[in-house]
C-alpha atoms as a PDB file:
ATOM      1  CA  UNK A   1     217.644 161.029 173.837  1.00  0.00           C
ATOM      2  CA  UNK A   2     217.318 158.308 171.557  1.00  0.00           C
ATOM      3  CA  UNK A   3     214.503 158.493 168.807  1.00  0.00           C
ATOM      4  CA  UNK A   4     211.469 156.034 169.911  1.00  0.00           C
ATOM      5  CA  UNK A   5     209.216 155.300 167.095  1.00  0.00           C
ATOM      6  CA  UNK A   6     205.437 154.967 168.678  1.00  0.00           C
ATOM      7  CA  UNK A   7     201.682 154.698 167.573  1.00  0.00           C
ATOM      8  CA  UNK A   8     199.704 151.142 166.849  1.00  0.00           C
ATOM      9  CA  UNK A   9     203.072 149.345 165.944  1.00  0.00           C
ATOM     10  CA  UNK A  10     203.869 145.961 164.857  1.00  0.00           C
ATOM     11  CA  UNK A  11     206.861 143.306 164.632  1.00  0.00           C
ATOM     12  CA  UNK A  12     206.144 144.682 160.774  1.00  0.00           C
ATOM     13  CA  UNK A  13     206.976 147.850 161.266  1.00  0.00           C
ATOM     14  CA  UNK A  14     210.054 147.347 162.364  1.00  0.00           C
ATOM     15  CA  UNK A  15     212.565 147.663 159.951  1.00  0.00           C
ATOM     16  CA  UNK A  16     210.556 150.813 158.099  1.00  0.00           C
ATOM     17  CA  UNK A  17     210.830 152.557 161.129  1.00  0.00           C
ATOM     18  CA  UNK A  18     214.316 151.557 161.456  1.00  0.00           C
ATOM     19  CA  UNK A  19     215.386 152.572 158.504  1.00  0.00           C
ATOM     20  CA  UNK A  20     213.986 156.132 159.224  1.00  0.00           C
ATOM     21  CA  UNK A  21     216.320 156.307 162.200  1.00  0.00           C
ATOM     22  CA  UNK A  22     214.579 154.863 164.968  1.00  0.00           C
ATOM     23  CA  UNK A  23     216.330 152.895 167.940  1.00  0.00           C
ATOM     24  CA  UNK A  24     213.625 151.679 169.473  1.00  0.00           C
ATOM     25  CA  UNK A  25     209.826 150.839 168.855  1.00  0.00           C
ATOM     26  CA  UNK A  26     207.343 151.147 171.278  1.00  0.00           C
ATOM     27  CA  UNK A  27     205.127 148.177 170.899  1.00  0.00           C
ATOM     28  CA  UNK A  28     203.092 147.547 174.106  1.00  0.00           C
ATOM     29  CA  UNK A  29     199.614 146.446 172.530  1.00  0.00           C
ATOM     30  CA  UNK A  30     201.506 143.546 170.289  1.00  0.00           C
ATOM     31  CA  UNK A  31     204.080 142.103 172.892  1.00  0.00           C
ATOM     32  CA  UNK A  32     200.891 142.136 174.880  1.00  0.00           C
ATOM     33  CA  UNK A  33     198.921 140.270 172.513  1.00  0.00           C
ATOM     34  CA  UNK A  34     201.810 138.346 170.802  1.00  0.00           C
ATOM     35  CA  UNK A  35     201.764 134.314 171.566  1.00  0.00           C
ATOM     36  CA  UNK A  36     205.328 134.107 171.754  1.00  0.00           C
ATOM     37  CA  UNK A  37     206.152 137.931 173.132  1.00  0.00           C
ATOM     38  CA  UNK A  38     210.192 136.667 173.395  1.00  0.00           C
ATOM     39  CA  UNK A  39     210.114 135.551 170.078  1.00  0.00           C
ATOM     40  CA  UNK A  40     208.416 138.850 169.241  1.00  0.00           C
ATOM     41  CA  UNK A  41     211.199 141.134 170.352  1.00  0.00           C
ATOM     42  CA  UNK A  42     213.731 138.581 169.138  1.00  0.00           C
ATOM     43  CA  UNK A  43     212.717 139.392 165.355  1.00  0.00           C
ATOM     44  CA  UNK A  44     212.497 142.733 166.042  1.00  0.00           C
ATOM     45  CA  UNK A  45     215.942 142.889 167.344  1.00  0.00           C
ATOM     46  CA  UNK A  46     217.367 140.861 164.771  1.00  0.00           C
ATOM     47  CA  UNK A  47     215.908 143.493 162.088  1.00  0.00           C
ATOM     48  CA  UNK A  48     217.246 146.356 163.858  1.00  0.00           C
ATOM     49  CA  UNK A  49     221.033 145.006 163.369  1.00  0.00           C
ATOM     50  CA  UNK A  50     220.281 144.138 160.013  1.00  0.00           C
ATOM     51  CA  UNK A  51     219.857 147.870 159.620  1.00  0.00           C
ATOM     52  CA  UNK A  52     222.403 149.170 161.727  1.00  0.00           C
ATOM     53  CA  UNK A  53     224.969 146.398 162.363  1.00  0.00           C
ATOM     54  CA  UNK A  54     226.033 146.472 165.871  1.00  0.00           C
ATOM     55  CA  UNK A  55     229.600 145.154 164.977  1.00  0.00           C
ATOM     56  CA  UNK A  56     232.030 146.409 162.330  1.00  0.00           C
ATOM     57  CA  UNK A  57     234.109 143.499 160.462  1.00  0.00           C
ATOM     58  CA  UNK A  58     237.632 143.803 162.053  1.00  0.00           C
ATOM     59  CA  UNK A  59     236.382 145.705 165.205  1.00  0.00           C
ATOM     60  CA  UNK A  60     237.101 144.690 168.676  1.00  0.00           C
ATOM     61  CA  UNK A  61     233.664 144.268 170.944  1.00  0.00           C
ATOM     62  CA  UNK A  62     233.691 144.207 175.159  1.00  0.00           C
ATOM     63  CA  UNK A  63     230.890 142.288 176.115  1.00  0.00           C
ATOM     64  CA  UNK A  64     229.831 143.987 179.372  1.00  0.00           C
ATOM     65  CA  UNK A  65     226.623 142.673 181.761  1.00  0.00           C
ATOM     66  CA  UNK A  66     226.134 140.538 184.936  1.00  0.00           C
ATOM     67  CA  UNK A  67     227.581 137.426 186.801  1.00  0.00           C
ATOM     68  CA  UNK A  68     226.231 134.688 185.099  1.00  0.00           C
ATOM     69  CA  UNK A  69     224.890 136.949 181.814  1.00  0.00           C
ATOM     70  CA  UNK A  70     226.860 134.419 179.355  1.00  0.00           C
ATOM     71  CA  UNK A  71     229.355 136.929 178.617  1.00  0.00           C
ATOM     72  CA  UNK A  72     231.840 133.632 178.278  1.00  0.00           C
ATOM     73  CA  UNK A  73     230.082 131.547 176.413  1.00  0.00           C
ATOM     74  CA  UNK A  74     229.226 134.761 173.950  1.00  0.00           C
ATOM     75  CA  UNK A  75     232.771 135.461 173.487  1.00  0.00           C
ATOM     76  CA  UNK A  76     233.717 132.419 171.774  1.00  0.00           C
ATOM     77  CA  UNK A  77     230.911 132.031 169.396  1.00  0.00           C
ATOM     78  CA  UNK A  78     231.140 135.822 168.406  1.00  0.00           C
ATOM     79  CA  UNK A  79     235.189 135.449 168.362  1.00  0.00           C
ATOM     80  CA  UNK A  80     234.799 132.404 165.694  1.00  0.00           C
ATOM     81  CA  UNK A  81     232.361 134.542 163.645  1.00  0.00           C
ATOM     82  CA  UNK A  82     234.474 137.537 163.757  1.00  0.00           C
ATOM     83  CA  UNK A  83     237.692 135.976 163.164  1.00  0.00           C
ATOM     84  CA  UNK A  84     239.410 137.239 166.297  1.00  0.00           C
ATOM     85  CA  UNK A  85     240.648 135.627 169.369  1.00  0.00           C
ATOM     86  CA  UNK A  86     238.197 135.550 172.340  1.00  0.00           C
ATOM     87  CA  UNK A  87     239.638 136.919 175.612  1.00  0.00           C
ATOM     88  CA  UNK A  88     237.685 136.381 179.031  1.00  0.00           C
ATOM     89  CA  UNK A  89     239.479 139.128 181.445  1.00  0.00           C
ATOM     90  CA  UNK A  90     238.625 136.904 184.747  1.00  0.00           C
ATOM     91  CA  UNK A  91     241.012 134.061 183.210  1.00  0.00           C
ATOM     92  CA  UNK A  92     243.484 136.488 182.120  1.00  0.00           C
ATOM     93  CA  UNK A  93     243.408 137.778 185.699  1.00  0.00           C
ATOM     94  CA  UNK A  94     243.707 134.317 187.411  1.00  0.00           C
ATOM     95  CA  UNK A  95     246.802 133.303 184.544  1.00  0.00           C
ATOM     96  CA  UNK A  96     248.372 136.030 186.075  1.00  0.00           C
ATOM     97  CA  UNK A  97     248.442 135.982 189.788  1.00  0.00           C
ATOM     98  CA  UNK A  98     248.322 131.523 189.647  1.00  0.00           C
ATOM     99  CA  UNK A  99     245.240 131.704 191.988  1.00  0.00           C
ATOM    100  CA  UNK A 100     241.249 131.574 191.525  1.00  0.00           C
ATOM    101  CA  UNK A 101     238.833 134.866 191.441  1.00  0.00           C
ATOM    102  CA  UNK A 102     237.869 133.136 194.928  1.00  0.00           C
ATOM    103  CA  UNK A 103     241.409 133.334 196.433  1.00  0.00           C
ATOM    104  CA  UNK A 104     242.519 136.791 195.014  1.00  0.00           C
ATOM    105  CA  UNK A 105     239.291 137.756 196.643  1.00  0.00           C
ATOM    106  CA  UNK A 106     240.079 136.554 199.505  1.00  0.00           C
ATOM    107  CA  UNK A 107     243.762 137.835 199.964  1.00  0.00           C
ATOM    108  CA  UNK A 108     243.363 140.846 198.379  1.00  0.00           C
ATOM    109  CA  UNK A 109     239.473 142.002 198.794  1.00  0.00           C
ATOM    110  CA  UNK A 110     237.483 143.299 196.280  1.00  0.00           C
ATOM    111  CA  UNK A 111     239.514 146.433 195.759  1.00  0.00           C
ATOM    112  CA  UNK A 112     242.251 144.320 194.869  1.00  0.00           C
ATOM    113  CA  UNK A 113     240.886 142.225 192.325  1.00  0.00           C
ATOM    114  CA  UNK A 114     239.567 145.371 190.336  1.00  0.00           C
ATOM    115  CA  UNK A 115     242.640 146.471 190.153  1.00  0.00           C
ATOM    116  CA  UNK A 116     244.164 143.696 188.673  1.00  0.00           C
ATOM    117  CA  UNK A 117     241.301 143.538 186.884  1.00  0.00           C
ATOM    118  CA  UNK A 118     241.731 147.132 184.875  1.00  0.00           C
ATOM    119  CA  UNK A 119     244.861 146.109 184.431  1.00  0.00           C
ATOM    120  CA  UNK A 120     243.845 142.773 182.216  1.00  0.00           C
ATOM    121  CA  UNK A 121     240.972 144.738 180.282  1.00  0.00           C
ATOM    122  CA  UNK A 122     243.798 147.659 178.870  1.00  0.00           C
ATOM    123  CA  UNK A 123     245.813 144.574 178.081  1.00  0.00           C
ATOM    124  CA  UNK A 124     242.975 142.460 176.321  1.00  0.00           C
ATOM    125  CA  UNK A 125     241.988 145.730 173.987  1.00  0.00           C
ATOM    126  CA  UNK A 126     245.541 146.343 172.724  1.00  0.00           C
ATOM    127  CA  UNK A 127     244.140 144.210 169.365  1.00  0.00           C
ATOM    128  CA  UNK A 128     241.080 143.510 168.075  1.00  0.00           C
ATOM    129  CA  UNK A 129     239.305 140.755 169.807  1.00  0.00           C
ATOM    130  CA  UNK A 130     236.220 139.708 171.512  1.00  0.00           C
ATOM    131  CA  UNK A 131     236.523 140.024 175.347  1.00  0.00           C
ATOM    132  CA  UNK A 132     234.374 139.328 177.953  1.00  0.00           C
ATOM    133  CA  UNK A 133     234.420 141.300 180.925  1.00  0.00           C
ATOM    134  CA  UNK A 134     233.665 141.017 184.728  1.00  0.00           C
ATOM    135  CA  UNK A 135     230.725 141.858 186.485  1.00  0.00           C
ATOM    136  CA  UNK A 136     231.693 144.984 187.898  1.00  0.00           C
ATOM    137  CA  UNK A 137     234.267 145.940 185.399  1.00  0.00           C
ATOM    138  CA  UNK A 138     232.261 148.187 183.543  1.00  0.00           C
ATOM    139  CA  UNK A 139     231.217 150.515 186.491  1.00  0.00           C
ATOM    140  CA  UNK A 140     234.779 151.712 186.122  1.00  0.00           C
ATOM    141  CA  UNK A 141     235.131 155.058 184.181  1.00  0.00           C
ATOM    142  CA  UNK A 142     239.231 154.302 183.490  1.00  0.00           C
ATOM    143  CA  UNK A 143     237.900 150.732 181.888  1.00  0.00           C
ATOM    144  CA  UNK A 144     235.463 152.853 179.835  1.00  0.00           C
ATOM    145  CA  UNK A 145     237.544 154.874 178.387  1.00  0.00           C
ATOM    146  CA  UNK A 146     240.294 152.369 177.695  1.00  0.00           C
ATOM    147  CA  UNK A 147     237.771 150.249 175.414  1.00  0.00           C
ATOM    148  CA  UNK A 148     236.765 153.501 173.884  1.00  0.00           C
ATOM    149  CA  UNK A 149     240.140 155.016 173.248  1.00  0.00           C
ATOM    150  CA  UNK A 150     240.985 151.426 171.749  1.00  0.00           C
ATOM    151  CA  UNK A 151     238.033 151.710 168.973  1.00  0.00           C
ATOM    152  CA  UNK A 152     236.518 148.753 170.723  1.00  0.00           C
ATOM    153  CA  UNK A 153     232.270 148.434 170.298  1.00  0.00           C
ATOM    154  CA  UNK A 154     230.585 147.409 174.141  1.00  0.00           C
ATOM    155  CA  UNK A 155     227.821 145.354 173.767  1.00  0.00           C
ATOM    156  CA  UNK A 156     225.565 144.871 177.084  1.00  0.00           C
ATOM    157  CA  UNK A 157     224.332 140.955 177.351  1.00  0.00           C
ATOM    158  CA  UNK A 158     221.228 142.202 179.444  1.00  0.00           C
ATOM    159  CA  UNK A 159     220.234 138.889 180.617  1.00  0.00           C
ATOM    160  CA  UNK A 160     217.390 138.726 183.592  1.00  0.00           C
ATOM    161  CA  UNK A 161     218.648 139.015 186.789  1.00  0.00           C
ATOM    162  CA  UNK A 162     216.863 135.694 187.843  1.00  0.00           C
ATOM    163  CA  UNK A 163     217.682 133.701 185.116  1.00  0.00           C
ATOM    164  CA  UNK A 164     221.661 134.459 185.951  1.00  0.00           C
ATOM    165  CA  UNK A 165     221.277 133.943 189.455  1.00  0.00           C
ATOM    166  CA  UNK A 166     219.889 130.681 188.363  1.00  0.00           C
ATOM    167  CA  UNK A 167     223.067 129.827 186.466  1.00  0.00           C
ATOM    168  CA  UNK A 168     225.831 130.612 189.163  1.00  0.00           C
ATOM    169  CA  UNK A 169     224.076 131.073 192.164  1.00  0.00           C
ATOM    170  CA  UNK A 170     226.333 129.950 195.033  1.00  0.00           C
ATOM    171  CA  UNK A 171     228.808 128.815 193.265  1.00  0.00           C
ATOM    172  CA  UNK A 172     231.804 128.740 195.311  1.00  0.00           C
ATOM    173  CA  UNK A 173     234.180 130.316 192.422  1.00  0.00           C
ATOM    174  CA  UNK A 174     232.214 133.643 192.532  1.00  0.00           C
ATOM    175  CA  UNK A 175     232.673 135.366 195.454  1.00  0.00           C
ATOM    176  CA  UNK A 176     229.905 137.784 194.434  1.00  0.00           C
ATOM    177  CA  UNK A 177     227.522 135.368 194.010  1.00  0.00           C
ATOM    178  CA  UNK A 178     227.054 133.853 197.709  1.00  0.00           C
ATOM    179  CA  UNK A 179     223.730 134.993 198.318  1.00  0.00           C
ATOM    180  CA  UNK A 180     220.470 136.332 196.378  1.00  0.00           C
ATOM    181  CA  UNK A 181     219.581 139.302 198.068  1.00  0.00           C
ATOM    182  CA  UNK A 182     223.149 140.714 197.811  1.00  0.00           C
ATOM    183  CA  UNK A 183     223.718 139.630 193.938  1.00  0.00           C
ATOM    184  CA  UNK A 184     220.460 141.243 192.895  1.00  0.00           C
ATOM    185  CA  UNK A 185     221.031 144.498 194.686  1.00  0.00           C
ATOM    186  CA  UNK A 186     224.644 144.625 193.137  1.00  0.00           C
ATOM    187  CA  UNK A 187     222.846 143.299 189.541  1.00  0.00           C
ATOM    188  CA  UNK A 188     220.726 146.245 190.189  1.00  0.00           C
ATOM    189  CA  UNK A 189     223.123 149.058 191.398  1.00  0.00           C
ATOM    190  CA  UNK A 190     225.696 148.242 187.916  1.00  0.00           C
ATOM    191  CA  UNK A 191     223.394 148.690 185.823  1.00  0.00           C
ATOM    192  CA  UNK A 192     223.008 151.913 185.556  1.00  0.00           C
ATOM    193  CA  UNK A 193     226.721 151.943 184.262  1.00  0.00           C
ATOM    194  CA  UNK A 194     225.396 148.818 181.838  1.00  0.00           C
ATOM    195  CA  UNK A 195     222.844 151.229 180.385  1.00  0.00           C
ATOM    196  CA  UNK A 196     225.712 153.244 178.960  1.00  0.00           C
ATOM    197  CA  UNK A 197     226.646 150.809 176.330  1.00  0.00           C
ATOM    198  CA  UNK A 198     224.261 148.990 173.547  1.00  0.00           C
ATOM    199  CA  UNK A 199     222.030 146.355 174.773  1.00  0.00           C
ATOM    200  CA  UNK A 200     221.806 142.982 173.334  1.00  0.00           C
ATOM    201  CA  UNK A 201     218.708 140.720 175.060  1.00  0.00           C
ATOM    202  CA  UNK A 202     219.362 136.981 175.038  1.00  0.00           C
ATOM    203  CA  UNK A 203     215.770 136.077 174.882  1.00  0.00           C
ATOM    204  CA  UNK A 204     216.403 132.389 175.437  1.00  0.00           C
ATOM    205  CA  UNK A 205     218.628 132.374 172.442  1.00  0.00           C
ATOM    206  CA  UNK A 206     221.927 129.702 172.102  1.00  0.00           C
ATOM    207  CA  UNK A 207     225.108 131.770 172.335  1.00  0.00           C
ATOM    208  CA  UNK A 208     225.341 130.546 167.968  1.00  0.00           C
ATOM    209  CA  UNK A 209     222.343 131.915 167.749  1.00  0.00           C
ATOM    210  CA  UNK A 210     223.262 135.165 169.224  1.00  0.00           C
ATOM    211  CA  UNK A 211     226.547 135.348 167.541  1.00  0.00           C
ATOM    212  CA  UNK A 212     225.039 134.947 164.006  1.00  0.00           C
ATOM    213  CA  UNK A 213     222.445 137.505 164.544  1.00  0.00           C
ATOM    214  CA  UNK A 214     224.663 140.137 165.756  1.00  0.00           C
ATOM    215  CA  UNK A 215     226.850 139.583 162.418  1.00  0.00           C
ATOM    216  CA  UNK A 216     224.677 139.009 160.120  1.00  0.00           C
ATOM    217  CA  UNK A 217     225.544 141.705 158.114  1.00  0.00           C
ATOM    218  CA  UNK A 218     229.185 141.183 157.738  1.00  0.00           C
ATOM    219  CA  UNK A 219     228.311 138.277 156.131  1.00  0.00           C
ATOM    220  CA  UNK A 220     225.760 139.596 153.476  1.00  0.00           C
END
């Protein structure tokens, strides 16, 4: 297991106890008492890639997560910082086959789509790049070890569940995304398969935002 770092600590701590080769703090007392608990775990976040940088400079990254995670709006904004192209594997998909997620869905079910799907991702992570994966992608064990075998870093945008159902919820172009109850049992049932990779929280943060913080030390 990952070393946890415990006893009394603070957002000041942080990058001491980082430093000694924690990955995580336990910090229940201040997130309970902080004013701004988000911006809390934001800072403490932020100093834990400043010690170990969760991107190398030239590396590809998969960014993994949820319908509606921003996975897509990442990609570009990490892509630009990175200097490589930014590749979103449900367009490459849909390029491919001249029809929407929605109709390959719907000629082709589910089963269908992943594979075509699989088939995109071992494309997208023949070069360094940033690419954005679907939904269910990672869940695949074939797709994991592609983006492994290809020296590529997964990053898991672990958005909350309610705040991406808030973003696509019924919208017609996901065909996962029809109903509540069904897209938060799936949200729930990946992500044990999402808690194989690195996790990156939004926290309310601008995709820039995120981009910058998860390079930051390329760039110092």
């Amino acid at each position: 297991m990952a070393p946890v770092a415990i006893g009394g600590l603070t957002g000041a701590d942080a990058r001491d106890c980082f430093e000694a080769g924690a990955e995580a703090l336990a910090m229940v007392s201040a997130v309970a008492r902080a004013e701004d608990p988000a911006g809390l775990l934001w800072e403490v976040q932020a100093e834990r890639w400043k010690v170990r940088p969760p991107v190398a400079p030239g590396q590809g990254v998969v960014l993994l997560g949820g319908s509606g995670a921003g996975k897509s709006a990442l990609a570009p904004a990490l892509a630009g910082r990175l200097g490589l192209p930014a590749l979103d594997t449900d367009q490459v998909v849909v390029a491919e086959q001249g029809s929407s997620i929605a109709a390959i869905f719907a000629a082709r079910g589910e089963a269908g789509f992943r594979a075509l799907e699989a088939r995109a991702v071992r494309d997208c992570v023949r070069a360094p790049a940033v690419v954005a994966l679907g939904g269910g992608a990672w869940e695949d064990p074939a797709i994991r070890e592609a983006v492994r075998a290809a020296g590529f870093r997964p990053l898991w945008l672990a958005e909350v569940p309610e705040q991406a159902w808030a973003r696509v919820g019924r919208d017609p172009a996901r065909p996962l995304a029809v109903s509540r109850e069904p897209f938060m049992a799936r949200w729930s049932g990946r992500s044990a398969a999402w808690w194989l990779a690195p996790m990156v929280l939004p926290l309310g943060r601008t995709p820039q935002a995120l981009a910058e913080a998860l390079v930051y030390q390329n760039f110092v």
